[in-house]
C-alpha atoms as a PDB file:
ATOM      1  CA  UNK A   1       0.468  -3.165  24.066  1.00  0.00           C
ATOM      2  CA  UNK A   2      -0.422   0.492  25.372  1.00  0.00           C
ATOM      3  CA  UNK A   3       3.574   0.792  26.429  1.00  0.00           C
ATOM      4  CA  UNK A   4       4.353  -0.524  23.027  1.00  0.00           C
ATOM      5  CA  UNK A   5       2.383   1.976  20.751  1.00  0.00           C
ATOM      6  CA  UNK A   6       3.453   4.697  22.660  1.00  0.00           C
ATOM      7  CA  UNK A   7       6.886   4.015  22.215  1.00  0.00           C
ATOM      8  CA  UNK A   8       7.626   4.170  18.541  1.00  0.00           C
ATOM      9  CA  UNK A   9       6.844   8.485  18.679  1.00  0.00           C
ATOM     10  CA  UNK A  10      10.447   9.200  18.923  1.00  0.00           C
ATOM     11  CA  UNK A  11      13.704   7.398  17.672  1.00  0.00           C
ATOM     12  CA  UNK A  12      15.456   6.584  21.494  1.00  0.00           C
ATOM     13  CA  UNK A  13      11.870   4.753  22.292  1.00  0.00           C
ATOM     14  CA  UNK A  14      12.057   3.010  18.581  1.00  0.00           C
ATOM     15  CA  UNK A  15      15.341   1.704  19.433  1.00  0.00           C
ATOM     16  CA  UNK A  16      14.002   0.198  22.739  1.00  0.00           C
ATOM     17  CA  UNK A  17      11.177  -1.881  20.575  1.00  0.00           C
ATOM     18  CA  UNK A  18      13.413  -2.670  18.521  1.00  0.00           C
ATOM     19  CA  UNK A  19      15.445  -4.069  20.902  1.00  0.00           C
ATOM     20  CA  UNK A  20      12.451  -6.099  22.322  1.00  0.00           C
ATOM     21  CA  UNK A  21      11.921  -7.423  18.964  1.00  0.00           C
ATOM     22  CA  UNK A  22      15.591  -8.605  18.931  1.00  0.00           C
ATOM     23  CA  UNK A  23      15.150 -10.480  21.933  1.00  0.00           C
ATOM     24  CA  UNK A  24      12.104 -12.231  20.480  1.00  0.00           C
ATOM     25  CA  UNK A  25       9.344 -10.732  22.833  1.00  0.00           C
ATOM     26  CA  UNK A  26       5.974 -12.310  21.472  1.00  0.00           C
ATOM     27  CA  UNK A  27       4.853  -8.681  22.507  1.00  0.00           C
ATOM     28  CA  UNK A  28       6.769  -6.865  20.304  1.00  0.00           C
ATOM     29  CA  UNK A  29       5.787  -8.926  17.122  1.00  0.00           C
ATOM     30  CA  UNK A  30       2.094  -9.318  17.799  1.00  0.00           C
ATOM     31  CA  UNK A  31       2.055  -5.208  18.142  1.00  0.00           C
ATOM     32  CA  UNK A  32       4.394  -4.994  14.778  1.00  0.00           C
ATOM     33  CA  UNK A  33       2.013  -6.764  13.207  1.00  0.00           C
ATOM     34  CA  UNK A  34      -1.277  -5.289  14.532  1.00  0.00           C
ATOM     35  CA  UNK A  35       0.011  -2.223  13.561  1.00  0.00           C
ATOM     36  CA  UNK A  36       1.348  -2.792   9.813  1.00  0.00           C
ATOM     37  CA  UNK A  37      -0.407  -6.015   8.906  1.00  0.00           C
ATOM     38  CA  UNK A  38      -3.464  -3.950   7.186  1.00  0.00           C
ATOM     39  CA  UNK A  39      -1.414  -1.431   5.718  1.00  0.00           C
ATOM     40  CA  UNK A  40       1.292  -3.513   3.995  1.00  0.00           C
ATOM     41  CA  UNK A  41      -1.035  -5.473   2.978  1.00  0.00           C
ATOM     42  CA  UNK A  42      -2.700  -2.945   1.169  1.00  0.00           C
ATOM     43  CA  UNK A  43       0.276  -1.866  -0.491  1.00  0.00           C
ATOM     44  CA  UNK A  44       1.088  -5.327  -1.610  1.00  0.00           C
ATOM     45  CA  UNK A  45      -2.430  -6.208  -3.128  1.00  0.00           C
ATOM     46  CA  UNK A  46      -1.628  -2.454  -5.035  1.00  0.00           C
ATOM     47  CA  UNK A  47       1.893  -3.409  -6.679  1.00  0.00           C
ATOM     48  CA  UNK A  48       1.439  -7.070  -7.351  1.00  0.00           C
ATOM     49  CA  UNK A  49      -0.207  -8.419 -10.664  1.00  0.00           C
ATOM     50  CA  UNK A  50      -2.796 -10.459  -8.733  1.00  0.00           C
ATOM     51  CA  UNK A  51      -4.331  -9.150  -5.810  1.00  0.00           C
ATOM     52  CA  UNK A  52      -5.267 -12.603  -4.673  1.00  0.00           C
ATOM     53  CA  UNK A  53      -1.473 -13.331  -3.781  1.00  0.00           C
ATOM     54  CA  UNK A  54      -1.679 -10.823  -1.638  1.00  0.00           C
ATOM     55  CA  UNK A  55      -2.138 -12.168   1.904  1.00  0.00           C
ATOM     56  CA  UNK A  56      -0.045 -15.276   1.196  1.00  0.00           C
ATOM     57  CA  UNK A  57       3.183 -12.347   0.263  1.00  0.00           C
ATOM     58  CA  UNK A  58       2.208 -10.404   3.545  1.00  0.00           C
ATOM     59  CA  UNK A  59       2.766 -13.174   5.619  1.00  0.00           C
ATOM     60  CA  UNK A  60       6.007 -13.732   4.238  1.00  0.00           C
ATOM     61  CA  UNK A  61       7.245 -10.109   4.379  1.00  0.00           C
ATOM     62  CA  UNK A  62       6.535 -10.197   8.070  1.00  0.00           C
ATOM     63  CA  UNK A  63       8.811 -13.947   8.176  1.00  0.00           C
ATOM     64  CA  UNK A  64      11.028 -12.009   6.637  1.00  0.00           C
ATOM     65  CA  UNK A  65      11.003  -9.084   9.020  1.00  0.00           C
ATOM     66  CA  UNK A  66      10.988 -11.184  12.214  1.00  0.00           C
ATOM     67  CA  UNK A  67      14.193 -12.935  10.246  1.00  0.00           C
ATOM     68  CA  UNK A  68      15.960  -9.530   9.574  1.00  0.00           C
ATOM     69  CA  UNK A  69      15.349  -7.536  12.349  1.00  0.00           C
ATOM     70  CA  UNK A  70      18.747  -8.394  13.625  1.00  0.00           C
ATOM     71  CA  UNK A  71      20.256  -6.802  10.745  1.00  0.00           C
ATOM     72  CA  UNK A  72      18.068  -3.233  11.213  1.00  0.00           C
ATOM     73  CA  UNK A  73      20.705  -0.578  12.424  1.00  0.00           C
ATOM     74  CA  UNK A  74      18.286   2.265  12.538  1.00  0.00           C
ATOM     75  CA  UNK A  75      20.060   4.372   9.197  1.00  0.00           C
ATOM     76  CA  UNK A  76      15.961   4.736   8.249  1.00  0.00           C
ATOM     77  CA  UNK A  77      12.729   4.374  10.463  1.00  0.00           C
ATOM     78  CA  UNK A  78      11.651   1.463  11.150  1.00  0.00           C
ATOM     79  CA  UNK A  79       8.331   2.175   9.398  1.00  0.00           C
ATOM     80  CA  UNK A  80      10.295   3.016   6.428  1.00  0.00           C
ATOM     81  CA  UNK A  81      12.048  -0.021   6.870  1.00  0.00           C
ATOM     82  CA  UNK A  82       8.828  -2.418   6.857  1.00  0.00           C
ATOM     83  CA  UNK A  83       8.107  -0.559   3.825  1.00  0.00           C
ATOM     84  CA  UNK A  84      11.587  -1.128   1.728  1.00  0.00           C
ATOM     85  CA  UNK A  85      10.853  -4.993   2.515  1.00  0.00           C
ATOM     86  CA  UNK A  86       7.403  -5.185   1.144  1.00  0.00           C
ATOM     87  CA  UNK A  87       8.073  -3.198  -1.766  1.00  0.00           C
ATOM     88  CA  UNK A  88      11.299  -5.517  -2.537  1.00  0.00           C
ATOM     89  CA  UNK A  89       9.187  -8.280  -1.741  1.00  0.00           C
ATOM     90  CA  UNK A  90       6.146  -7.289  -4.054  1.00  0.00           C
ATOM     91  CA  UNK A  91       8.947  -6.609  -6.926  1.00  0.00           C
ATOM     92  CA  UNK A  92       9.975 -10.198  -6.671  1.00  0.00           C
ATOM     93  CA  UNK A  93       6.631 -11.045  -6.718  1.00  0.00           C
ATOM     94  CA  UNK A  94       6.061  -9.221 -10.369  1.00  0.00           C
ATOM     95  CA  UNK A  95       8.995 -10.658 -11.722  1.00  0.00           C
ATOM     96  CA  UNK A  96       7.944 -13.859 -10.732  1.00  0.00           C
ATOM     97  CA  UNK A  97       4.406 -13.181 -12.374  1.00  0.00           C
ATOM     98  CA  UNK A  98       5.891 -12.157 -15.640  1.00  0.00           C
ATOM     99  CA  UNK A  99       8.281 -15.513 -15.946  1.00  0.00           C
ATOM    100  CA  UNK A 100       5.540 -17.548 -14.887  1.00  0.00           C
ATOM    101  CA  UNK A 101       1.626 -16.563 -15.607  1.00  0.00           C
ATOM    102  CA  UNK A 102      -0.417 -14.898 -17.824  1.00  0.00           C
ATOM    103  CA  UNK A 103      -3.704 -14.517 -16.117  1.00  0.00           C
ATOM    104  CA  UNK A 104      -6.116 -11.509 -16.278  1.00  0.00           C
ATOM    105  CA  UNK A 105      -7.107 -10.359 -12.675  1.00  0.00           C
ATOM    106  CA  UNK A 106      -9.947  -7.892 -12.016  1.00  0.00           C
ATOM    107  CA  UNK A 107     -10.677  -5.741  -8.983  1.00  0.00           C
ATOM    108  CA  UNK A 108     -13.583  -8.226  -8.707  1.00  0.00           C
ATOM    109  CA  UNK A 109     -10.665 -11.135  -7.630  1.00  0.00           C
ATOM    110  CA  UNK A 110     -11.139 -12.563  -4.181  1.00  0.00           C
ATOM    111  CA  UNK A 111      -8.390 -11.321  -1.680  1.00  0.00           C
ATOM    112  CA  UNK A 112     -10.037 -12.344   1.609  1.00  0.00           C
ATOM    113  CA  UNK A 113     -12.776 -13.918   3.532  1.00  0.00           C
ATOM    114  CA  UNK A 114     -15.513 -11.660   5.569  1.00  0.00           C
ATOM    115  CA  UNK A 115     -16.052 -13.083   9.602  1.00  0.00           C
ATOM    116  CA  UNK A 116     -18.673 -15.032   8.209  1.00  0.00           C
ATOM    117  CA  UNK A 117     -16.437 -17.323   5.802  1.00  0.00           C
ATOM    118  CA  UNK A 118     -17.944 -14.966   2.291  1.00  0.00           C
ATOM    119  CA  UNK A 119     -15.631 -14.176  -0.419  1.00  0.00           C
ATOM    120  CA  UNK A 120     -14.449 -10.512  -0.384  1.00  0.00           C
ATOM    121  CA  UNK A 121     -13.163  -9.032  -3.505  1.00  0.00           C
ATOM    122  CA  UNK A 122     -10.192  -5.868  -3.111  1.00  0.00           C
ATOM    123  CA  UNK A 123     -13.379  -3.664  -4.019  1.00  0.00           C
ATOM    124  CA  UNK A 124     -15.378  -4.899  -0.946  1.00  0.00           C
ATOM    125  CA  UNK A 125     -12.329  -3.864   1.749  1.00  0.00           C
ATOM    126  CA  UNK A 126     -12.168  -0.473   0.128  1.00  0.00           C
ATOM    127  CA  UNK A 127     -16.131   0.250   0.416  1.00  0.00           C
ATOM    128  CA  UNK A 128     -16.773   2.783   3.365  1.00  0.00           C
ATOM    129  CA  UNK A 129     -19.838   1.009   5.504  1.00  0.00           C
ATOM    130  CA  UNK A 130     -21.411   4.232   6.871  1.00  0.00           C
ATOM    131  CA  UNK A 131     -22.214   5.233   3.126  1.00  0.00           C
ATOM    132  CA  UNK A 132     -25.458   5.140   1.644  1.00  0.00           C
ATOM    133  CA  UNK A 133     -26.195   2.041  -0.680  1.00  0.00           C
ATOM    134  CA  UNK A 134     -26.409   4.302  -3.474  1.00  0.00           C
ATOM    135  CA  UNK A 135     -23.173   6.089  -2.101  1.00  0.00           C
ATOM    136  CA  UNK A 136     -21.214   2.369  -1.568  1.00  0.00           C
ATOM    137  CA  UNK A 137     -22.176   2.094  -5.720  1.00  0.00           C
ATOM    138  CA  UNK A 138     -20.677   5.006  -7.301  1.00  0.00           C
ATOM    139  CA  UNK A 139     -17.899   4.563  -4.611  1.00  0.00           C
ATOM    140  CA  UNK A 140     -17.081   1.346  -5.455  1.00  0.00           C
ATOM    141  CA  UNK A 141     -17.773   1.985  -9.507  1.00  0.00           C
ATOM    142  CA  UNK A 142     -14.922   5.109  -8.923  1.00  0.00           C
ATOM    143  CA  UNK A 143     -13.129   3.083  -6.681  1.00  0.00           C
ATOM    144  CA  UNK A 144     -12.620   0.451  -9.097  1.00  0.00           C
ATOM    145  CA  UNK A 145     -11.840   2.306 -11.811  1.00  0.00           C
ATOM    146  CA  UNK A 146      -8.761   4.015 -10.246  1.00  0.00           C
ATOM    147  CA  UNK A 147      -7.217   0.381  -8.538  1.00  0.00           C
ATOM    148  CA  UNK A 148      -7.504  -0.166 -12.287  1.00  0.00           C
ATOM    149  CA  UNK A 149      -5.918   2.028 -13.890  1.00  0.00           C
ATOM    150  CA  UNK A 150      -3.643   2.532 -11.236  1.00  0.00           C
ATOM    151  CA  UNK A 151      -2.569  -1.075 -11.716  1.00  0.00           C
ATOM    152  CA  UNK A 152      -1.585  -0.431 -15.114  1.00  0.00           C
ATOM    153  CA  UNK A 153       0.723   2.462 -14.686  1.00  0.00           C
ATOM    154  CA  UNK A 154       4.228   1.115 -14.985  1.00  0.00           C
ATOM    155  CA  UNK A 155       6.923   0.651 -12.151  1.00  0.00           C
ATOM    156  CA  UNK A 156       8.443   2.450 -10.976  1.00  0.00           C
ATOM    157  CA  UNK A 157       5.885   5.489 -10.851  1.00  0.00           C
ATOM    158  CA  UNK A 158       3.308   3.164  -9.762  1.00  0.00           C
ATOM    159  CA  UNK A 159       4.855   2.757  -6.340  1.00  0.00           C
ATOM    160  CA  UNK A 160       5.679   6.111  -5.492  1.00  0.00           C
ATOM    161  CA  UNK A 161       2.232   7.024  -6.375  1.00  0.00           C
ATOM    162  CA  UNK A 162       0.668   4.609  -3.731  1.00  0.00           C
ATOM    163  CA  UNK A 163       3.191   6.168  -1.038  1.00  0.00           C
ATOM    164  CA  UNK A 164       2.382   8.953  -1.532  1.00  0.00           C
ATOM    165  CA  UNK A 165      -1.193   9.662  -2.345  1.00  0.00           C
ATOM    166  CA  UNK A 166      -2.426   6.366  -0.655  1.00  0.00           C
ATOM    167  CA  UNK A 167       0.030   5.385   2.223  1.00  0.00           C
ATOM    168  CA  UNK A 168       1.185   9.440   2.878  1.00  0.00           C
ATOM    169  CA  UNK A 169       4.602   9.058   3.234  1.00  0.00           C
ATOM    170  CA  UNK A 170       6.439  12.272   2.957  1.00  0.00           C
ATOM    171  CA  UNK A 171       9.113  12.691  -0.028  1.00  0.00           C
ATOM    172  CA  UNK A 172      12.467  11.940   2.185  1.00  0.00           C
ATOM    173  CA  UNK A 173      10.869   8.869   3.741  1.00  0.00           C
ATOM    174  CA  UNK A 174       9.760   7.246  -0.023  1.00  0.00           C
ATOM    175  CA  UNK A 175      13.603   7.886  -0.780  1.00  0.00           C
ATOM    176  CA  UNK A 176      14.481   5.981   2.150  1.00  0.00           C
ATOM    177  CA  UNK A 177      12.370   3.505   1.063  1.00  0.00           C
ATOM    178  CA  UNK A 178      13.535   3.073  -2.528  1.00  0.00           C
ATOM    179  CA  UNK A 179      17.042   3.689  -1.527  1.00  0.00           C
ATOM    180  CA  UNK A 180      17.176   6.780  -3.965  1.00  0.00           C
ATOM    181  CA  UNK A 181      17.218  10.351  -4.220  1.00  0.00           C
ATOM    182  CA  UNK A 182      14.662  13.171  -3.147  1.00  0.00           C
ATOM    183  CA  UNK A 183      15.048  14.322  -7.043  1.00  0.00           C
ATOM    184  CA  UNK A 184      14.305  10.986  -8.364  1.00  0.00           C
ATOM    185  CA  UNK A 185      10.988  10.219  -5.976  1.00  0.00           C
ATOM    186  CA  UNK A 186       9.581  13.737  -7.263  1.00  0.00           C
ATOM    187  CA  UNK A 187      10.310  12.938 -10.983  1.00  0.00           C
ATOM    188  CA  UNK A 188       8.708   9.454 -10.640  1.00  0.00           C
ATOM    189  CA  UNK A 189       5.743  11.256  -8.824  1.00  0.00           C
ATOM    190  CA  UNK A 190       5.108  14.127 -11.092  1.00  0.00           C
ATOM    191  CA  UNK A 191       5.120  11.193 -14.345  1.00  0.00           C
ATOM    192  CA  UNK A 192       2.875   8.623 -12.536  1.00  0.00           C
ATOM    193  CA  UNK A 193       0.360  11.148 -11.854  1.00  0.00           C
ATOM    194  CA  UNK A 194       0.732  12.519 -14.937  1.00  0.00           C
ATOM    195  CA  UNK A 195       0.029   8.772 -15.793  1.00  0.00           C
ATOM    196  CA  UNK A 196      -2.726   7.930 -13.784  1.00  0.00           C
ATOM    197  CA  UNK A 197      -4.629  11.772 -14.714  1.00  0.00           C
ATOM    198  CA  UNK A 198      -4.474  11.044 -18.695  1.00  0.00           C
ATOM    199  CA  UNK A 199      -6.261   7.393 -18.075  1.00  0.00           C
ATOM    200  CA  UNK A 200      -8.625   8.758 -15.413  1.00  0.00           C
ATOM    201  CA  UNK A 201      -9.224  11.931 -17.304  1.00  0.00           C
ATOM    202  CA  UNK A 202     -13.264  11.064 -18.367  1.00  0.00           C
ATOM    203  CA  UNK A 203     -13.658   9.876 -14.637  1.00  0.00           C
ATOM    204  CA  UNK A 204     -12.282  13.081 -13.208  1.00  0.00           C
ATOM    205  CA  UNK A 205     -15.008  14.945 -15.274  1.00  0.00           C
ATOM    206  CA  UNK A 206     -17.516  13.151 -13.764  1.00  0.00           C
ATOM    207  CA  UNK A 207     -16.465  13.420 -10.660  1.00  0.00           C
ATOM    208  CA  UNK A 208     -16.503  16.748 -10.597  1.00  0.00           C
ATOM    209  CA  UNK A 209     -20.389  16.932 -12.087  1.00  0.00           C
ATOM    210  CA  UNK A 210     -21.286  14.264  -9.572  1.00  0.00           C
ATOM    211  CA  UNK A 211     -19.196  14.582  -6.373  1.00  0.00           C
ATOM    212  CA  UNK A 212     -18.342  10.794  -5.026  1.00  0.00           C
ATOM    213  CA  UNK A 213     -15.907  10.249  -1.941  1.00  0.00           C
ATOM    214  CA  UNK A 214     -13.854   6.927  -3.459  1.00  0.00           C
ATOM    215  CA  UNK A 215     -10.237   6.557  -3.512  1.00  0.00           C
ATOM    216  CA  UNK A 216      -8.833   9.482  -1.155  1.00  0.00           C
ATOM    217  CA  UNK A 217      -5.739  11.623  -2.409  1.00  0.00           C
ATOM    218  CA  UNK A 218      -5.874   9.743  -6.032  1.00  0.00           C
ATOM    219  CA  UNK A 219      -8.441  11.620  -8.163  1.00  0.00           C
ATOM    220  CA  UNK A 220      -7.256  14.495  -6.090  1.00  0.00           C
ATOM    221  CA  UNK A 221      -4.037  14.418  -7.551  1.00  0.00           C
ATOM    222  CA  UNK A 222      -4.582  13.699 -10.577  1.00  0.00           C
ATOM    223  CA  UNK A 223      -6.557  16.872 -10.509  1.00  0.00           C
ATOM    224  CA  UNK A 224      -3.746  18.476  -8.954  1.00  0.00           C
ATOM    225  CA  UNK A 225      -1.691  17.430 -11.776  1.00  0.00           C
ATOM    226  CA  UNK A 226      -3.584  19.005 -14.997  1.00  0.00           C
END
């Protein structure tokens, strides 16, 4: 696994993983997916209607990933590659929702079970342990407030957003992964923060009275974006 992590810093090691994962090495996959299981799955349980769908879609992105990796040629990196699958993935997944169900879902909806078989809501996985109780509480009141209100601004500013502010990617790889321009990702940036900052306009207030670490890089830019 060491071998394996090591080698995906540069693009002639990529291609050798890549080339692992051709071959079907049981390595290879279990790595892939210790690496970008949590973090795709985060993005999916962002850009789908109902979180709770959310682990059921990740496993079949990653089907279809060990199903398509024959047909990666290395035009993009294979992180941005992952990525372009989930999102396209998590977009038939909302078209789906909107042919077929109605249902309200809250951050409160059950995504996951803890190690000792308890329900755990998206709110729970984003709570930061080593906080205070009182600190876990407004964290998890902000917290909730932005998945929220995030969830509600419309596609597709909603998913350059969450690569952005939440996953980090830089402006050339989110137009890899969208399969558009470097023009386009900053005008869908600049409106869903503009977005996101006019519904979490009261909350940035009193954020700034009452200082609370929850939801890293989104209140931030929001700020950034008044």
């Amino acid at each position: 696994m060491g071998n394996l992590a090591s080698a995906i810093g540069s693009h002639p090691e990529e291609a050798a993983v890549i080339s692992q994962l051709r071959e079907g090495s049981e390595e290879a996959f279990a790595w892939l997916i210790s690496k970008y299981h949590q973090p795709i799955y985060s993005l999916v349980a962002r850009t789908i209607p109902n979180p709770a769908d959310a682990a059921d879609l990740t496993q079949e992105i990653f089907i279809k990933i060990y199903r398509g990796i024959g047909k990666f040629h290395g035009d993009a990196s294979l992180r941005t590659w992952i990525y372009r699958i989930a999102l396209h993935e998590a977009s038939n997944q909302r078209r789906w929702w909107s042919r077929h169900s109605q249902r309200e879902i809250t951050i409160e909806t059950e995504v996951a079970h803890s190690a000792e078989g308890e329900g755990m809501s998206l709110k729970d996985t984003l709570a930061d342990d080593s906080d205070t109780p009182f600190d876990m509480a407004a964290q998890r009141e902000v917290t909730a407030r932005v998945e929220a209100e995030l969830r509600l601004v419309p596609e597709p500013y909603r998913s350059v957003v969450i690569l952005r502010d939440i996953e980090g990617f830089s402006y050339e790889e989110i137009a890899e992964i969208l399969a558009t321009s470097l023009g386009t990702v900053k005008s869908r940036l600049m409106r869903g923060r503009a977005q996101l900052r006019q519904r979490l306009a009261p909350y940035v207030e009193a954020a700034r009275r009452k200082p609370v670490s929850a939801a890293p890089g989104l209140l931030e830019s929001a700020e950034e974006a008044r």
